[in-house]
N, C-alpha and C. Protein backbone atom coordinates (compact mmCIF):
# COMPACT_ATOMS: atom_id res chain seq x y z
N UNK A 1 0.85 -1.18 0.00
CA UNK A 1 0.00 0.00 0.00
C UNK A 1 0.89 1.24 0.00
N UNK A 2 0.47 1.89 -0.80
CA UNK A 2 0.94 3.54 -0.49
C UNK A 2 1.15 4.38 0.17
N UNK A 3 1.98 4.91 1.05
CA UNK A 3 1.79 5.57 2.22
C UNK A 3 2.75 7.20 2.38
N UNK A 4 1.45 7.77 3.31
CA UNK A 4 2.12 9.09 3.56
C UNK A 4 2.37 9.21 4.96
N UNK A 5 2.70 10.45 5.32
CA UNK A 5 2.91 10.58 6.81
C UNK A 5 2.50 12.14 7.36
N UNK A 6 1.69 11.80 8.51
CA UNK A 6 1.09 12.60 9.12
C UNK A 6 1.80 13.21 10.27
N UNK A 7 2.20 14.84 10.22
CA UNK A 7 3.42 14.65 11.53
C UNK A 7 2.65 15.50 12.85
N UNK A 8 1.27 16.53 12.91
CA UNK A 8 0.49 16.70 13.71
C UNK A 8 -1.05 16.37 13.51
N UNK A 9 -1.77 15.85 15.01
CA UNK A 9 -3.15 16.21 14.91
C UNK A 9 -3.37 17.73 14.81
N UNK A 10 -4.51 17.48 13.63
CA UNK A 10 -4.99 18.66 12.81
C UNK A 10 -4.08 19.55 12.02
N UNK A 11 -3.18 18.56 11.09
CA UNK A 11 -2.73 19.25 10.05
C UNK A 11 -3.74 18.94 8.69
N UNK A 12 -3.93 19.76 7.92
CA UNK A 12 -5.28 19.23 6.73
C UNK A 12 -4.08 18.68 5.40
N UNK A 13 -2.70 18.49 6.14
CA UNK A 13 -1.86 17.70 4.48
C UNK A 13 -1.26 16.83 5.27
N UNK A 14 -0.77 15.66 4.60
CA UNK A 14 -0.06 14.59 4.66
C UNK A 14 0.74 14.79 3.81
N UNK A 15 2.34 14.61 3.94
CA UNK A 15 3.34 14.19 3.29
C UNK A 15 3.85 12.64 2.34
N UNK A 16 3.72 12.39 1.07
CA UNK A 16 3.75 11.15 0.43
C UNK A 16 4.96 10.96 0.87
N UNK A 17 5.07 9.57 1.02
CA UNK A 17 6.82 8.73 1.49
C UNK A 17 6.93 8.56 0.12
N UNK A 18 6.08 8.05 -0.81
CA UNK A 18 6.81 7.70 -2.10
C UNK A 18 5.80 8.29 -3.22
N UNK A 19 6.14 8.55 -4.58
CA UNK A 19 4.96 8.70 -5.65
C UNK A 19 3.71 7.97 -5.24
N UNK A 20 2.67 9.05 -5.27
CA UNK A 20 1.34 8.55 -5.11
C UNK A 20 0.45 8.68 -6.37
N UNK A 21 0.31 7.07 -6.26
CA UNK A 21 -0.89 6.99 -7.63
C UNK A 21 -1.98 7.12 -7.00
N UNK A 22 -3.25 7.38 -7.76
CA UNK A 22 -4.91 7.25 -7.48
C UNK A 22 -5.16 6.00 -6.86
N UNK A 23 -5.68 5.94 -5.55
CA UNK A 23 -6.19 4.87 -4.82
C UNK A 23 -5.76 5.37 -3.27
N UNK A 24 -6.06 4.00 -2.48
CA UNK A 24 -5.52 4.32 -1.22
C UNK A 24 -4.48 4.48 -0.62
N UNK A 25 -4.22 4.99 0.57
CA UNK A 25 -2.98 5.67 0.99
C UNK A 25 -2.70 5.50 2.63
N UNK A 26 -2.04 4.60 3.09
CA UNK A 26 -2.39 4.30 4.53
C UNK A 26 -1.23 5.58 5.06
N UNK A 27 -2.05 6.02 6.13
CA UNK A 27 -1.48 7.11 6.51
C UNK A 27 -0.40 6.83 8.02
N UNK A 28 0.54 7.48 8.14
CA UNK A 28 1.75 6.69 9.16
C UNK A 28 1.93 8.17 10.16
N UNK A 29 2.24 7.94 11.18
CA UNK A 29 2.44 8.52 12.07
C UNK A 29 1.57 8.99 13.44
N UNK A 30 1.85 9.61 14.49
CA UNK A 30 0.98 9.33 15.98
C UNK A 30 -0.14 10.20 15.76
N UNK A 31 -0.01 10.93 14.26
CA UNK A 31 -1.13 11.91 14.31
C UNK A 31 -2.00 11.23 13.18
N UNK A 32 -1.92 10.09 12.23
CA UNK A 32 -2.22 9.17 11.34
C UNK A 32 -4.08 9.11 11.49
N UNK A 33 -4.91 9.08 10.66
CA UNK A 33 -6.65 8.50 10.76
C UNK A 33 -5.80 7.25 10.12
N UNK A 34 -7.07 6.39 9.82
CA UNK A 34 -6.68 4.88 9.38
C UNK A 34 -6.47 5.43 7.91
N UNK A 35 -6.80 6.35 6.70
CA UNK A 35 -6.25 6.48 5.86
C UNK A 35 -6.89 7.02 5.13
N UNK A 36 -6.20 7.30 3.75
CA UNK A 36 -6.93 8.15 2.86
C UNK A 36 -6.85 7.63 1.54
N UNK A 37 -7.64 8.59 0.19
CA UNK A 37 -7.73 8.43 -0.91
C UNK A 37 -6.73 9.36 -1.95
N UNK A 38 -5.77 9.09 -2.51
CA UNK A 38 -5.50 9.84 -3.33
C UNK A 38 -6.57 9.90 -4.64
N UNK A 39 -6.35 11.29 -5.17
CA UNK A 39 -7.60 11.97 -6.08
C UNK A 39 -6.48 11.50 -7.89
N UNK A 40 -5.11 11.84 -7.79
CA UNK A 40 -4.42 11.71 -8.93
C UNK A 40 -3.15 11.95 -8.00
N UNK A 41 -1.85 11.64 -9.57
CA UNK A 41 -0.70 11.35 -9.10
C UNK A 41 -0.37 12.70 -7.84
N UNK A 42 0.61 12.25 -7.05
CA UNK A 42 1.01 12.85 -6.13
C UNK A 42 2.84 12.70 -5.94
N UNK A 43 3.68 13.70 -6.50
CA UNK A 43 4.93 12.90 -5.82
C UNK A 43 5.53 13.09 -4.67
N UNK A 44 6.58 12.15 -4.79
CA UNK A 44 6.89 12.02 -3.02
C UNK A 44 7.54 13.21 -2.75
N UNK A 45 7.40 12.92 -1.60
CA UNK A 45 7.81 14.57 -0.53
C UNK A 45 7.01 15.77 -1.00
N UNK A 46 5.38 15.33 -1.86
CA UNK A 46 4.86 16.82 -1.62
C UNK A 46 3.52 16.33 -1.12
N UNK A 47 2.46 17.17 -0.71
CA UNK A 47 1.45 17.00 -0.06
C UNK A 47 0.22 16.45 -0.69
N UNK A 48 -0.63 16.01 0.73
CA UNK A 48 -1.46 15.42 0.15
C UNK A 48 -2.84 15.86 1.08
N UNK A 49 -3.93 16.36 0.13
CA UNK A 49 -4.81 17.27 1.05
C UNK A 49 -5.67 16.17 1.80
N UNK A 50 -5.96 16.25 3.06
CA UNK A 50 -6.99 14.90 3.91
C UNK A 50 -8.21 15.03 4.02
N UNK A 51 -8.43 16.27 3.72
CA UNK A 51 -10.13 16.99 3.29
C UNK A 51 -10.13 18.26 2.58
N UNK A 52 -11.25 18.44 2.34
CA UNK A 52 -11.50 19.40 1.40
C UNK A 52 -11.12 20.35 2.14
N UNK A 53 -10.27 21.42 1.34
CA UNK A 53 -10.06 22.69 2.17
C UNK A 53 -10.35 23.71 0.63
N UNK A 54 -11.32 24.81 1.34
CA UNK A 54 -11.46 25.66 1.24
C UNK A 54 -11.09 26.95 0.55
N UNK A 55 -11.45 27.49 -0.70
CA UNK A 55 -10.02 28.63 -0.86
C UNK A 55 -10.31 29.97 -0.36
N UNK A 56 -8.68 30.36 -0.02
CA UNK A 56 -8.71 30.88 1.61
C UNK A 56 -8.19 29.94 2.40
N UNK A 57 -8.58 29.51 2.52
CA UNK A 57 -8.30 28.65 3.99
C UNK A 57 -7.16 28.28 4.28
N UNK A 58 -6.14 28.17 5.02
CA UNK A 58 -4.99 27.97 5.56
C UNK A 58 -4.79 26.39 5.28
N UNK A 59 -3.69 26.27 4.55
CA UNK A 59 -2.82 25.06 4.67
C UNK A 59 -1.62 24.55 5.95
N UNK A 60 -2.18 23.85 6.36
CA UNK A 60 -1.55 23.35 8.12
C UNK A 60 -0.41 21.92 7.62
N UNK A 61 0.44 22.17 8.52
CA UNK A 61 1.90 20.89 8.25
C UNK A 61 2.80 21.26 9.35
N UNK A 62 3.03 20.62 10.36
CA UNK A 62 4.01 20.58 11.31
C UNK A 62 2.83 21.81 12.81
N UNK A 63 1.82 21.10 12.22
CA UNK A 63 1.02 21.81 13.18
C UNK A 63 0.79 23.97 13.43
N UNK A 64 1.37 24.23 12.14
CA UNK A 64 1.47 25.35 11.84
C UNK A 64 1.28 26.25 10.48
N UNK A 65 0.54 26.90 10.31
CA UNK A 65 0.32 27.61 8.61
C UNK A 65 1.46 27.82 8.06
N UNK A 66 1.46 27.08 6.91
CA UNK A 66 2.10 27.08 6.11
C UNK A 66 2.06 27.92 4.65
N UNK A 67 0.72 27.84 4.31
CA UNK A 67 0.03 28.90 3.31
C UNK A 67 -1.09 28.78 3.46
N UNK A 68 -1.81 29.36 2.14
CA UNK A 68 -3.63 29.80 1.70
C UNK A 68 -3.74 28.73 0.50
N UNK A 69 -4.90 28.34 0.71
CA UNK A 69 -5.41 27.72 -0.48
C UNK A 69 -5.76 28.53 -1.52
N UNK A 70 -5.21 28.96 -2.98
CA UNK A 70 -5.91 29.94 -3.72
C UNK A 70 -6.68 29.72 -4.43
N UNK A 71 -7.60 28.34 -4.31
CA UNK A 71 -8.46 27.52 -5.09
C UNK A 71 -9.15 26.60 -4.25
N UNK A 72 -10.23 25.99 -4.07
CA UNK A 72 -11.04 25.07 -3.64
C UNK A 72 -10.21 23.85 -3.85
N UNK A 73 -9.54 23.21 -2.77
CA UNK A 73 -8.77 21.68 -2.89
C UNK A 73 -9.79 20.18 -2.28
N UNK A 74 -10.18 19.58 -3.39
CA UNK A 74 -10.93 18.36 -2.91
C UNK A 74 -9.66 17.41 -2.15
N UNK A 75 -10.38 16.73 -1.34
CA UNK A 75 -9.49 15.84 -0.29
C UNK A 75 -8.99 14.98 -1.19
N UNK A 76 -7.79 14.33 -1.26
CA UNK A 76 -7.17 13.28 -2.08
C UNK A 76 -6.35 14.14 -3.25
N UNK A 77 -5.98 15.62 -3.13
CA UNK A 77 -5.92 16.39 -4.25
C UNK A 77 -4.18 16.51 -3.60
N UNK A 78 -3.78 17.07 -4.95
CA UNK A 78 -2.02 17.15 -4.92
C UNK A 78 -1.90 18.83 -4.10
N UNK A 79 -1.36 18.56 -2.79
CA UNK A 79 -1.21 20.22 -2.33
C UNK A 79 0.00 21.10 -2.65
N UNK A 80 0.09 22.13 -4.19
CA UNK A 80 1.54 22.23 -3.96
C UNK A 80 1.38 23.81 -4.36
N UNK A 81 2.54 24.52 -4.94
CA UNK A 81 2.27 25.66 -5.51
C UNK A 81 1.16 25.91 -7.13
N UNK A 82 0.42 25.13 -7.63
CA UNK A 82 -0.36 25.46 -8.19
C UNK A 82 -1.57 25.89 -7.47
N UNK A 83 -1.91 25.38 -6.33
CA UNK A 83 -3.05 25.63 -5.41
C UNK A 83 -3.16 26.23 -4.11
N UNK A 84 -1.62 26.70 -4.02
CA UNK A 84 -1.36 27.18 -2.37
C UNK A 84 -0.46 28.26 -2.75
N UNK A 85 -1.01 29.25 -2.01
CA UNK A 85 0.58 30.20 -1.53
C UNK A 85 1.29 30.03 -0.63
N UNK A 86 2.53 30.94 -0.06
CA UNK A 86 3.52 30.76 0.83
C UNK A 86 3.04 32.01 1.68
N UNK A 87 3.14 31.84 2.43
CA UNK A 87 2.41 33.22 3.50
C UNK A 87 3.69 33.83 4.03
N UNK A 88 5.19 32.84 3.75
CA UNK A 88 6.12 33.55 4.40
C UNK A 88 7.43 34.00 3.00
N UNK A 89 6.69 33.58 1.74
CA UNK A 89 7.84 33.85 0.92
C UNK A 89 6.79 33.71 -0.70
N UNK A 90 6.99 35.55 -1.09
CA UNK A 90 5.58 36.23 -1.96
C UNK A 90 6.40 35.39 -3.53
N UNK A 91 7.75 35.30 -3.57
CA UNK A 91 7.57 34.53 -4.83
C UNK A 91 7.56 32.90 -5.07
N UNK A 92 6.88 32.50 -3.73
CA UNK A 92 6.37 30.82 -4.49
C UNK A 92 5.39 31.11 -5.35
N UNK A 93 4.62 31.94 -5.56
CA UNK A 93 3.88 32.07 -6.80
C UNK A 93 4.15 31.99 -7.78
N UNK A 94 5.64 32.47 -8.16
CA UNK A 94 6.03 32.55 -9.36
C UNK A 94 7.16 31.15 -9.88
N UNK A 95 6.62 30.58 -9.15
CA UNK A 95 8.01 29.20 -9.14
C UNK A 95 7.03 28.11 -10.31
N UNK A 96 8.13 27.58 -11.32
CA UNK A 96 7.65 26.89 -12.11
C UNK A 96 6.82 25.41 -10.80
N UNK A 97 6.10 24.70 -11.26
CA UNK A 97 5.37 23.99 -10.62
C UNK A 97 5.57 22.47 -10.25
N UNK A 98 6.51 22.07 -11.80
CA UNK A 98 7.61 20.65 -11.47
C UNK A 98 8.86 20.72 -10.95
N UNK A 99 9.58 22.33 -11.47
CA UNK A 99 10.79 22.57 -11.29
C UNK A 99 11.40 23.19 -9.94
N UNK A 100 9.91 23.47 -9.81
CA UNK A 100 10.51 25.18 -8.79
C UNK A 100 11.14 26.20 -9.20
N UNK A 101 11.77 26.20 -10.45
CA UNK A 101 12.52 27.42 -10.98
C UNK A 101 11.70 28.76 -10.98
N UNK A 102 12.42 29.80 -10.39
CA UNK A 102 11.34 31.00 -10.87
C UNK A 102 11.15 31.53 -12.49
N UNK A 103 10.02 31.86 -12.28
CA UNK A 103 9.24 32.07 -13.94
C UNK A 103 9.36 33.48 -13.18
N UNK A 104 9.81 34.41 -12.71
CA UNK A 104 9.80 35.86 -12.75
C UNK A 104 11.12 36.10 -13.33
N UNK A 105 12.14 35.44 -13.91
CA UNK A 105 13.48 35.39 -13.74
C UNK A 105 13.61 35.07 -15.22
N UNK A 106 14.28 36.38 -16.23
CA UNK A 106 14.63 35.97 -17.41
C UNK A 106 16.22 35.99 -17.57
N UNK A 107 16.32 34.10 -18.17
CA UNK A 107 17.63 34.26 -18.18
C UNK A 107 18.21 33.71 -19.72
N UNK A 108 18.95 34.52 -20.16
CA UNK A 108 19.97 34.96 -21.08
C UNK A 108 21.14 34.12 -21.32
């Protein structure tokens, strides 16, 4: 089975241990529910939403805001910079989305 890891109660993302395909996802750690659904691919080391959150609504991980949702995220959905901002750093917006490279940045 597929698994992510949960590192506080009441964070609304889980971290994938490895590429997550569509299906289930047993969730690991002391803050863990018995598990979840991934919605589509997910890769490892980025998030994974555990319910629907809201846009607006604060993205939680290590028991602390991390960003805003800038779009309505269904639970099982990939949480990354296409759907979240950084509340502590204004150009993750502009960061390519596989690469991370900044797209504000023309280079020559």
């Amino acid at each position: 089975m597929q698994r992510a890891f949960v590192i506080v109660a009441g964070d609304n993302v889980a971290t994938a241990l490895e590429e997550l395909k569509p299906g289930g996802v047993q969730l690991l750690g002391d803050a863990a529910s018995p598990g979840a659904e991934a919605s589509g691919e997910i890769p490892k080391g980025h998030k994974l939403a555990l319910r629907d959150i809201a846009e607006g609504e604060k993205i939680v991980k290590y028991g602390v805001v991390i960003g805003q949702a800038t779009t309505d995220i269904p639970a099982g959905s990939w949480v990354h910079l296409h759907n979240i901002r950084s509340i502590y750093d204004e150009r993750s917006s502009h960061l390519d989305i596989l690469t991370g490279a900044p797209k504000d940045t023309k280079y020559e």
